[in-house]
Protein backbone atom coordinates (compact mmCIF):
# COMPACT_ATOMS: atom_id res chain seq x y z
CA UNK A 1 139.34 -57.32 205.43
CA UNK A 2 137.37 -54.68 204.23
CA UNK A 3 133.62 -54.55 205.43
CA UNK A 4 131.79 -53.95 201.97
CA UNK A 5 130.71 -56.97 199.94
CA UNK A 6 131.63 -54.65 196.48
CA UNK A 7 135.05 -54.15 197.92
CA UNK A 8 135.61 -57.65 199.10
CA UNK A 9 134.69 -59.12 195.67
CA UNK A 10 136.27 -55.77 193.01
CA UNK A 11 139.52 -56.88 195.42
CA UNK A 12 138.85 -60.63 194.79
CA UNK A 13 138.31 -60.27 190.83
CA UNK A 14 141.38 -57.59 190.64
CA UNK A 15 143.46 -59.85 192.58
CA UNK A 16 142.91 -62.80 190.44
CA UNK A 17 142.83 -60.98 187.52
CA UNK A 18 146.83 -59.95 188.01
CA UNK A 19 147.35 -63.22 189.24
CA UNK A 20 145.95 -65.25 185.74
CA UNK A 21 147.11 -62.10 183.85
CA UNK A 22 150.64 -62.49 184.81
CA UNK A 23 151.17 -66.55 185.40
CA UNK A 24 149.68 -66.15 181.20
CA UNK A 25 152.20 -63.16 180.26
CA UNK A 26 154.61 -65.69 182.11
CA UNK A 27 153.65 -69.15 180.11
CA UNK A 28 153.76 -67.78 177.00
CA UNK A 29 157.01 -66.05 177.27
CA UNK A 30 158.21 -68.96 178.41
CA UNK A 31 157.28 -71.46 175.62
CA UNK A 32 157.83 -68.26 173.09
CA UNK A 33 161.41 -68.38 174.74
CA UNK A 34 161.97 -72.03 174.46
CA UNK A 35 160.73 -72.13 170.89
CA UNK A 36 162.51 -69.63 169.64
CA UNK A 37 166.03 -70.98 171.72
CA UNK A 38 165.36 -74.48 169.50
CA UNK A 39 165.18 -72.54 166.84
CA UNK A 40 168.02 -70.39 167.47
CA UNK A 41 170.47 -73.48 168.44
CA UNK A 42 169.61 -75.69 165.34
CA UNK A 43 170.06 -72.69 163.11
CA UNK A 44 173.56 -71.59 164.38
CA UNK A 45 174.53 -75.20 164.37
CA UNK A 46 173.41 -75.70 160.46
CA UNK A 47 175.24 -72.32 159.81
CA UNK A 48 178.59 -72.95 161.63
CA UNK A 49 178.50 -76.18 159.60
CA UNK A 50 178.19 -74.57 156.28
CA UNK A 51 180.85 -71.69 157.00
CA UNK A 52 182.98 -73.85 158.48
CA UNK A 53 182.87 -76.33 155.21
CA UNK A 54 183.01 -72.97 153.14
CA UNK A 55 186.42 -71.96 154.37
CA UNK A 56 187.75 -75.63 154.55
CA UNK A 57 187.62 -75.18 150.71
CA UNK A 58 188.82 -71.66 150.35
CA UNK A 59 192.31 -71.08 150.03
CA UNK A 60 194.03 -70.17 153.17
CA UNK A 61 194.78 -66.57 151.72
CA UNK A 62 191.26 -65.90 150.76
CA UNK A 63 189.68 -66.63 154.30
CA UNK A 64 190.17 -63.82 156.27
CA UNK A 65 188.26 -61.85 153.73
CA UNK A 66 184.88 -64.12 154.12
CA UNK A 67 185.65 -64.05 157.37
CA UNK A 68 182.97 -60.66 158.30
CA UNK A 69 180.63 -61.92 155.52
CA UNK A 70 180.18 -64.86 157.49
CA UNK A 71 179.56 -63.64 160.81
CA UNK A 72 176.04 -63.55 162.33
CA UNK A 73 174.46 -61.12 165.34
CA UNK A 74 175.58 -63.69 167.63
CA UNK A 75 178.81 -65.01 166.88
CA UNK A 76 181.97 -63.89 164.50
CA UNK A 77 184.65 -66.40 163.47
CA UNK A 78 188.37 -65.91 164.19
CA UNK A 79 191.79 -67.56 162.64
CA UNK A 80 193.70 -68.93 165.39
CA UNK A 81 193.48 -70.94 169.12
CA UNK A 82 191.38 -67.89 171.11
CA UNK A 83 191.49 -68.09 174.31
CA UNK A 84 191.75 -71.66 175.34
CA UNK A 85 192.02 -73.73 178.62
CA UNK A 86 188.85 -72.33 180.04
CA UNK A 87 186.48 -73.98 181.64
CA UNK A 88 183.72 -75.78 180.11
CA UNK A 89 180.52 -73.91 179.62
CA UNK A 90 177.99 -74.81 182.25
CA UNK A 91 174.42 -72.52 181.08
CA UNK A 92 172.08 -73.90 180.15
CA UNK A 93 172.01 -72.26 176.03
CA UNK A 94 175.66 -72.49 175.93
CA UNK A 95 176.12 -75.44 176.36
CA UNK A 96 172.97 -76.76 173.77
CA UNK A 97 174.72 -74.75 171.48
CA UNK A 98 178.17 -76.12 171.58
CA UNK A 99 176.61 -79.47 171.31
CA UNK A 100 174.39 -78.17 168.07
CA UNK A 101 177.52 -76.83 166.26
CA UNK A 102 180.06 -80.53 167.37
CA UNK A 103 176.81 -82.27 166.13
CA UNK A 104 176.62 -80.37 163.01
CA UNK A 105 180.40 -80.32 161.77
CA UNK A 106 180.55 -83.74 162.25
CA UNK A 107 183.08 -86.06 163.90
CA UNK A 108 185.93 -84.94 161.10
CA UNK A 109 186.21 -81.76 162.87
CA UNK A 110 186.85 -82.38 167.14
CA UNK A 111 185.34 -79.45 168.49
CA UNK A 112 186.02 -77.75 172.43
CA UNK A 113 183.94 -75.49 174.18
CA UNK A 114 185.06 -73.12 176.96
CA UNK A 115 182.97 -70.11 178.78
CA UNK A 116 184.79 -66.41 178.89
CA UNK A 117 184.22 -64.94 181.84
CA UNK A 118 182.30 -62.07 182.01
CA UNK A 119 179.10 -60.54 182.99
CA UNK A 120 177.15 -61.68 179.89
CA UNK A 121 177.14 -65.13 178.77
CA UNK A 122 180.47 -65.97 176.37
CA UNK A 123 181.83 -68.90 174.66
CA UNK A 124 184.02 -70.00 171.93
CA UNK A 125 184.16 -73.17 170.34
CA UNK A 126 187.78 -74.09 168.88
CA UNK A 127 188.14 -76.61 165.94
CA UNK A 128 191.04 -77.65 163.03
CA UNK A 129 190.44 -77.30 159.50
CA UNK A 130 191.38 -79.92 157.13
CA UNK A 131 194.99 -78.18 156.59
CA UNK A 132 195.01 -77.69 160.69
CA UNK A 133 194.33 -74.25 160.79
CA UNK A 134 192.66 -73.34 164.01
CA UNK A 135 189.36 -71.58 163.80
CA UNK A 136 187.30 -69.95 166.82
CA UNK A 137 183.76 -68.90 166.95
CA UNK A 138 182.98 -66.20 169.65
CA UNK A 139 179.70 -67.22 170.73
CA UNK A 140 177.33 -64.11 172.55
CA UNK A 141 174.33 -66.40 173.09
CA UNK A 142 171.20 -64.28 173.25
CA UNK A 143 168.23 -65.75 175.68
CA UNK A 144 164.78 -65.31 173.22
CA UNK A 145 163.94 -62.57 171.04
CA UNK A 146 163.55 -58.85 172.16
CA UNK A 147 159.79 -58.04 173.07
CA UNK A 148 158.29 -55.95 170.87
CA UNK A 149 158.06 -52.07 171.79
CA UNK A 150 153.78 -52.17 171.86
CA UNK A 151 153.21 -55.07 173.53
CA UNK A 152 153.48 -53.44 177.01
CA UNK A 153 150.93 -51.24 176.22
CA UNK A 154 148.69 -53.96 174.78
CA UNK A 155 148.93 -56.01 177.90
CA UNK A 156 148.19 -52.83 179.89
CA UNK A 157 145.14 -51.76 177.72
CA UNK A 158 143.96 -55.16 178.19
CA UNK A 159 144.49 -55.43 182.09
CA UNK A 160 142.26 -52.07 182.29
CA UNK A 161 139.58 -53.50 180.18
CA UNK A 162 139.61 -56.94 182.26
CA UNK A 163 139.68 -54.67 185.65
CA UNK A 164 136.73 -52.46 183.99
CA UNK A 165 134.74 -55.49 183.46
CA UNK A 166 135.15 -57.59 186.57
CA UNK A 167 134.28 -53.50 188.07
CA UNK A 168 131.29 -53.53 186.27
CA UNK A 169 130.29 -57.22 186.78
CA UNK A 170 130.27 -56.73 190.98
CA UNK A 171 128.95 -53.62 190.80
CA UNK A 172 125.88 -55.08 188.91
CA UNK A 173 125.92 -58.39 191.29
CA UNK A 174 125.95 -56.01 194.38
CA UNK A 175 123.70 -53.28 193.55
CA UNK A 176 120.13 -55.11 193.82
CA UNK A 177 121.76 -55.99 197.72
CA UNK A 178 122.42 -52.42 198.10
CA UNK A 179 118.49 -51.21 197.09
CA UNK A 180 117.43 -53.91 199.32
CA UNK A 181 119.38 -52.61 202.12
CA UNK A 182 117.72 -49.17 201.44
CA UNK A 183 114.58 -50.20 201.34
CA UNK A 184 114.67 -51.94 204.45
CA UNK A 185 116.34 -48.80 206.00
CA UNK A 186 113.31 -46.67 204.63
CA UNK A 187 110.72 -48.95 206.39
CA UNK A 188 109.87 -46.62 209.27
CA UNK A 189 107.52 -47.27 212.01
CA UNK A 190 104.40 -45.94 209.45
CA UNK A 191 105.68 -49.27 207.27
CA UNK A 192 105.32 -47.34 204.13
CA UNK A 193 108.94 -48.62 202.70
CA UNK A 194 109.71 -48.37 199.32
CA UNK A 195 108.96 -51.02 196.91
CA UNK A 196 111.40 -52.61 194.97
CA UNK A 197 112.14 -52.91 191.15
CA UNK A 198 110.82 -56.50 190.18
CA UNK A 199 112.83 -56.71 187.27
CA UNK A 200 116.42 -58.11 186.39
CA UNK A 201 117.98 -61.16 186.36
CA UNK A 202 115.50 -64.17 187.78
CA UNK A 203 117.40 -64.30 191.46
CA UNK A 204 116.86 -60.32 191.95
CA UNK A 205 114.03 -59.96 190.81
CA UNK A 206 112.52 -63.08 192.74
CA UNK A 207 113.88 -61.26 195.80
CA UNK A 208 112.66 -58.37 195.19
CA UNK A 209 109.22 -59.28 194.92
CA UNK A 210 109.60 -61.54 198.21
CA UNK A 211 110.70 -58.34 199.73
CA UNK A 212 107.84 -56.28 198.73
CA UNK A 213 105.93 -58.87 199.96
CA UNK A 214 106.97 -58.90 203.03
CA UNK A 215 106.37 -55.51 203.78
CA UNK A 216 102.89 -56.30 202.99
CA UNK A 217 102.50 -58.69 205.17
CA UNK A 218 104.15 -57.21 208.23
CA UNK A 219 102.08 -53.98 207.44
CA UNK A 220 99.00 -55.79 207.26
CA UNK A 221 99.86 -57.40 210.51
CA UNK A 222 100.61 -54.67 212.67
CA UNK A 223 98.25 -52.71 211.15
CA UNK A 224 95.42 -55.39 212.00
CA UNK A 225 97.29 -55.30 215.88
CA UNK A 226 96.94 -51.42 216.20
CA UNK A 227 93.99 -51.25 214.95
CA UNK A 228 92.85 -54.20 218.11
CA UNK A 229 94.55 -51.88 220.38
CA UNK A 230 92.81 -48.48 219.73
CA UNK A 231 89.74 -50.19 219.61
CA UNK A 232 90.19 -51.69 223.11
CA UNK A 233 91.85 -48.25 224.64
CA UNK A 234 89.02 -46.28 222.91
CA UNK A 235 86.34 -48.66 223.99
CA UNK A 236 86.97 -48.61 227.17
CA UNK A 237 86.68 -45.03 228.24
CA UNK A 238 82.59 -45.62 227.97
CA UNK A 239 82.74 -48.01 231.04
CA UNK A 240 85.01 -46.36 232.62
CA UNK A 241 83.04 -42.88 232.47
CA UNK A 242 80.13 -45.03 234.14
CA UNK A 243 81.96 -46.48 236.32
CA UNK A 244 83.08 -42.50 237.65
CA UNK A 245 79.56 -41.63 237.79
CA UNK A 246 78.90 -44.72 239.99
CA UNK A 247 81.41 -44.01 242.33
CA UNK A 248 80.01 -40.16 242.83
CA UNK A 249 77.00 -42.31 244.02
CA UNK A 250 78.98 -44.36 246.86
CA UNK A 251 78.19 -43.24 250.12
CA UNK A 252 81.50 -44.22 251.29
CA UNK A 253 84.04 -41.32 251.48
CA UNK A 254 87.40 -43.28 251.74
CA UNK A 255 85.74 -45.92 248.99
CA UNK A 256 84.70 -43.42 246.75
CA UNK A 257 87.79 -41.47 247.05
CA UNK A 258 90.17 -45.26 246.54
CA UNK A 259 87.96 -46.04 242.86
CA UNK A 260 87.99 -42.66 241.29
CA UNK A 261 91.99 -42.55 242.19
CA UNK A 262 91.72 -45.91 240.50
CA UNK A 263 89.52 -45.17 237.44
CA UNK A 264 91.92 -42.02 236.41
CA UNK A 265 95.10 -43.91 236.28
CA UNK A 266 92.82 -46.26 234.20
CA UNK A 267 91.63 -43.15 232.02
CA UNK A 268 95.38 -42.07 231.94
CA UNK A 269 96.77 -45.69 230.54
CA UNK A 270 93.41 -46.02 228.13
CA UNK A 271 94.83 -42.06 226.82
CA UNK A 272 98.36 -43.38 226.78
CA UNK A 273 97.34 -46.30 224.84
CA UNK A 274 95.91 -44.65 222.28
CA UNK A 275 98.51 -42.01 221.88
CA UNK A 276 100.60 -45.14 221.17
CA UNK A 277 98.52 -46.63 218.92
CA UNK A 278 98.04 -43.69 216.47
CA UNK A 279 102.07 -43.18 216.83
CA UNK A 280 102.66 -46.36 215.54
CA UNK A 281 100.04 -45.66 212.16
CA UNK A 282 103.16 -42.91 211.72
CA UNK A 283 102.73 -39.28 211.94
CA UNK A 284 100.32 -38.14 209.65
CA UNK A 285 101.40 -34.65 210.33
CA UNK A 286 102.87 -32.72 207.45
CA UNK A 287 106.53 -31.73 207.69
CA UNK A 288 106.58 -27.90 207.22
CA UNK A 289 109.63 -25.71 208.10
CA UNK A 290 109.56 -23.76 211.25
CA UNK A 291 111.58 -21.69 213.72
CA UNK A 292 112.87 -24.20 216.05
CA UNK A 293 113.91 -21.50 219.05
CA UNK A 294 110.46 -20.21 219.06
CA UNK A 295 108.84 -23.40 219.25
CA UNK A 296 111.08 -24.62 222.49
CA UNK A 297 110.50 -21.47 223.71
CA UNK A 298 107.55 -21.26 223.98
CA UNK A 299 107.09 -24.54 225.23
CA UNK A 300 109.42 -24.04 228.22
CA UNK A 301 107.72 -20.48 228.85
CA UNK A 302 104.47 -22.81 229.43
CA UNK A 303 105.94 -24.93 231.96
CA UNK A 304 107.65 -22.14 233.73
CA UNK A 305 103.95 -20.13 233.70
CA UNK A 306 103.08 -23.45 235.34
CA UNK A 307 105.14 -23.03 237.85
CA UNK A 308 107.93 -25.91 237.36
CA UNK A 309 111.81 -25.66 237.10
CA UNK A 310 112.37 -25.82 233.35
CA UNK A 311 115.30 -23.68 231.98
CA UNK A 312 116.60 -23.55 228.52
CA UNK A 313 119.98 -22.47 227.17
CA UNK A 314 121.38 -22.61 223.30
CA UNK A 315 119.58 -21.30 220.35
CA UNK A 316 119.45 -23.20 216.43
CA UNK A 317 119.53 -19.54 215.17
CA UNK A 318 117.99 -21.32 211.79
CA UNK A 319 114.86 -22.48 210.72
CA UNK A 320 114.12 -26.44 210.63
CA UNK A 321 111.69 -28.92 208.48
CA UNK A 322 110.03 -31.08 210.50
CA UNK A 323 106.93 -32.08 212.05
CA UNK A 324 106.26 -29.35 214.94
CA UNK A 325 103.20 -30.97 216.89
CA UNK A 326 105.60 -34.41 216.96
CA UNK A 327 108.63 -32.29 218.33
CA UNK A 328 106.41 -30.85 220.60
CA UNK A 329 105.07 -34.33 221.95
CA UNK A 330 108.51 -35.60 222.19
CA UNK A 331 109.83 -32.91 224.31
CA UNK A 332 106.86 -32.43 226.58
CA UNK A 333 106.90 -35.92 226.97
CA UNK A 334 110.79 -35.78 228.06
CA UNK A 335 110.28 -33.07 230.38
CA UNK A 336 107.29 -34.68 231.99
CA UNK A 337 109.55 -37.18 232.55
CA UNK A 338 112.73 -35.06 234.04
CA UNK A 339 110.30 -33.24 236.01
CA UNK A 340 108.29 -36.19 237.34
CA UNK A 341 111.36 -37.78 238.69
CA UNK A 342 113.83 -34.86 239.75
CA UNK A 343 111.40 -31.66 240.08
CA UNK A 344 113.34 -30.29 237.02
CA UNK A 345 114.81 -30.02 233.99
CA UNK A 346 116.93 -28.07 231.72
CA UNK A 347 116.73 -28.15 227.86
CA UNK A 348 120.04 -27.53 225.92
CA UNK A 349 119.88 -27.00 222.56
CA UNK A 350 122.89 -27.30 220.14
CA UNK A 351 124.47 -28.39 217.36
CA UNK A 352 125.13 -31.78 216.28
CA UNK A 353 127.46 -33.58 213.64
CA UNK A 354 127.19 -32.75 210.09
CA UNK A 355 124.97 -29.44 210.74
CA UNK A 356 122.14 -31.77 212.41
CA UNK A 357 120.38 -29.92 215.97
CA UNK A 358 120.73 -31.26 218.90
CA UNK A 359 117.79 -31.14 221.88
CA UNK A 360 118.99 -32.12 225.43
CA UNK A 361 116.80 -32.33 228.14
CA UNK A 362 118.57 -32.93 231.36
CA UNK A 363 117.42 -33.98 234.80
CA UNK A 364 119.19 -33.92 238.26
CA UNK A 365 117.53 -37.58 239.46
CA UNK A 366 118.62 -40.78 240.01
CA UNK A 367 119.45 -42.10 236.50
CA UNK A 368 118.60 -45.57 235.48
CA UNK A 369 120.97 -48.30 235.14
CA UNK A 370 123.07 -48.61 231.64
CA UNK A 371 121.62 -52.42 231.32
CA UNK A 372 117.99 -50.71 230.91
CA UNK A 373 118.66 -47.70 229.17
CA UNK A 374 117.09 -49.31 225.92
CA UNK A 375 114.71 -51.14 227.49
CA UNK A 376 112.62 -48.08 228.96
CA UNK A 377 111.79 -47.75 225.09
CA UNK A 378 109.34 -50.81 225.10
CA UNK A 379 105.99 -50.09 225.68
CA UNK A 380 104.41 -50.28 229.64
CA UNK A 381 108.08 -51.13 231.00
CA UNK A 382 108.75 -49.38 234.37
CA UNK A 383 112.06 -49.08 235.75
CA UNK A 384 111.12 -50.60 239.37
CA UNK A 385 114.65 -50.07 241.18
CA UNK A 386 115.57 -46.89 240.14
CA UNK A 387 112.78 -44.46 239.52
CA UNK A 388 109.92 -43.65 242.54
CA UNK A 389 107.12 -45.93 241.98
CA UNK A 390 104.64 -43.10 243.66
CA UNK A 391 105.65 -41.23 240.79
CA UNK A 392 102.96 -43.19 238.73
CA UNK A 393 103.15 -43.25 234.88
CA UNK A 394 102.29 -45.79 232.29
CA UNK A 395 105.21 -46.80 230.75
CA UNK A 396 104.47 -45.39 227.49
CA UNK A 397 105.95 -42.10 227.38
CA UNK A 398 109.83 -42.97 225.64
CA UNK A 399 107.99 -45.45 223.92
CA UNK A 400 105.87 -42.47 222.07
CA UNK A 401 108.80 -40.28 222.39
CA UNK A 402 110.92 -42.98 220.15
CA UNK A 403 108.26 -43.52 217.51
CA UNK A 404 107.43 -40.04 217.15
CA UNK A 405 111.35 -39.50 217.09
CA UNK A 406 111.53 -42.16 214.00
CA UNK A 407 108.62 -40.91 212.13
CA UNK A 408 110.61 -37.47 212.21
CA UNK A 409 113.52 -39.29 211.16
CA UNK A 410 115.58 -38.46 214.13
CA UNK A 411 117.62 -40.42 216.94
CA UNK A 412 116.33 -40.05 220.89
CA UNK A 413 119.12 -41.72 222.92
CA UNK A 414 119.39 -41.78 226.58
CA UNK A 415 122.44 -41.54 229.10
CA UNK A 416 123.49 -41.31 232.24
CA UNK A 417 125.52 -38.35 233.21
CA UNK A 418 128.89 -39.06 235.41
CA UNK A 419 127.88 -35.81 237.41
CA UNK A 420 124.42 -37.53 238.44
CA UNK A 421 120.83 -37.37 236.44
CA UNK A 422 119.71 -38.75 232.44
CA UNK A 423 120.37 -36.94 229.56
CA UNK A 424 117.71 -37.59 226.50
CA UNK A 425 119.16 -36.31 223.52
CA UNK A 426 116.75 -36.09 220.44
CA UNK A 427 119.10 -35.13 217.22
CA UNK A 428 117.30 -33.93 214.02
């Protein structure tokens, strides 16, 4: 079946459409054939009776010469036997009309029917005139009357305008489904979707406006949820600052040494949290167009200045719209990552799909298992089994990485590579 609701109901409407057209085109022929048979078999019965009366009277000289000015499109009359000792005629029209023309001559003239063989339908019907002169009529039944020439192209001129219409009619039931379908794919993680159209016919534009709705809703929800977590993650650096200037106070070395490891991995998750927080308000960076190989450059040039094992191979030799401080985050973030947990990483760039760029950054570590590669996008999860736990990290690095991706309207996917190590691939 095809997978599109238009094409499932234009093939359903076309379908039926040739179905009811033709069992119609097939009715009326039928009863227009029937009629017109009746017709056809009381009329040649009704003239065989009045020809055959007419040259009952006529001298037997003076026949042969009415003979053609009797004859019809379907039969002719003959003097003499014909071909007799056939066998009886067994269609359907033949025999109604060798019954028409015994019923119409009457009992006074004993009529016998017999089929010629052939490969159209034949028959004569033999009789005696009054003086016992045998008479034939050569029957050539025809089956209806010949269609005329236009009609073909009036049944075609009306299938096209019954296909154009039931076109027309699922287009317009199935378009309001397709806007709704784009507008839900428009509602990025900054929730600023576009509204709907609340006009049309009662059902669409009742859910349209439920639709618009709902985005309100949901954006005044998570709005009202962000907005709880900044303000927690941006309240709490005040304590914890005190809390670092107490612990310069403590007498105790190994104490003092313990809370202030303590209080920066607090400092570093309150950071992360925000970070988080204003990724999910969307980026409210502008997207301008820039030289993609000059920003990875110099980005890896500032890791390898640092001193860590960042290489970078491929070039985009074009220039790029997009948001440049969000590509930025997203790819330090991803080689924080490859670095934290293999000492390394190398950034491929390439080419993509239908002319879209493709960033890989690669790292020689243990991987993580295919059942969590999706899951290391939520925010704070930790892969426990496969990464080093001394490593540290909040768990909120791939989950900026992916929002940040989305509000640049890009894809960040993760694999594992069958040689050993993840590849991230961010495609924009």
């Amino acid at each position: 079946m095809p997978r599109t609701l238009f094409v499932r109901l234009s093939l359903l409407f076309f379908v039926g459409l040739g179905v009811s057209q033709y069992l119609s085109f097939w009715v009326t022929m039928t009863e227009r054939n029937e009629a017109t048979t009746n017709l056809m078999v009381g009329y040649i019965g009704r003239e065989v009776a009045s020809s055959v009366a007419l040259l009952d009277h006529l001298p037997a000289a003076e026949r042969s010469m009415w003979l053609p000015r009797l004859a019809r499109r379907s039969y002719t009359f003959e003097l003499g036997p014909g071909m007799t000792g056939g066998s009886e005629p067994d269609a359907r029209l033949s025999a109604a009309i060798g019954k028409s023309i015994a019923d119409s001559v009457g009992p006074g003239y004993p009529t016998t029917a017999n089929a010629i063989p052939g490969s159209h339908e034949h028959l004569e019907v033999h009789l005696k005139l009054m003086d016992g002169t045998p008479l034939t009529i050569d029957l050539h039944p025809m089956s209806g009357i010949p269609l005329s020439p236009w009609l073909s192209l009036v049944m075609v001129c009306q299938l096209v305008l019954l296909t154009g219409c039931a076109w027309l009619a699922v287009r317009l039931a199935t378009r309001p489904l397709h806007d709704l379908a784009e507008a839900a794919d428009t509602l990025g993680p900054d929730l600023a979707g576009t509204t709907l159209p609340e006009q049309g016919p009662e059902e669409v534009a009742r859910a349209a406006h439920a639709f618009n709705a709902m985005q309100l809703r949901i954006n005044g929800y998570i709005k009202e949820r962000i907005q709880i977590l900044a303000a927690i993650s941006h309240d709490l650096q005040t304590p914890i600052t005190r809390m670092r200037i107490r612990t310069d106070l403590l007498d105790d070395d190994d104490t003092r040494a313990k809370m202030r490891d303590d209080l920066m991995q607090m400092e570093a998750l309150v950071r992360e949290g925000v970070a988080y927080a204003r990724t999910l308000h969307g980026a409210d960076e502008v997207p301008r167009r820039i030289d993609p190989d000059a920003l990875i450059e110099s980005l890896v040039a500032d890791y390898t200045d640092s001193g860590q094992n960042v290489t970078l191979s491929g070039r985009v030799s074009q220039t790029l719209t997009t948001r440049p401080q969000a590509l930025r985050r997203v790819l330090g973030n991803l080689i924080d990552n490859a670095i934290k947990y293999s000492g390394s990483g190398d950034v491929v760039v390439g080419r993509a799909a239908g002319g879209r760029v493709s960033i890989a950054v690669i790292d020689h570590g243990p991987g993580i298992p295919e059942e969590q590669l999706e899951a290391v996008f939520q925010p704070f999860f930790r892969v426990e089994t496969s990464r080093n736990r001394d490593t540290g990290g909040t768990g909120l690095g791939l989950a900026i990485a992916r929002q940040l991706a989305l509000a640049m309207n890009a894809t960040l996917t993760l694999r594992n590579r069958p040689e050993g190590g993840l590849e991230a691939k961010l495609i924009l």
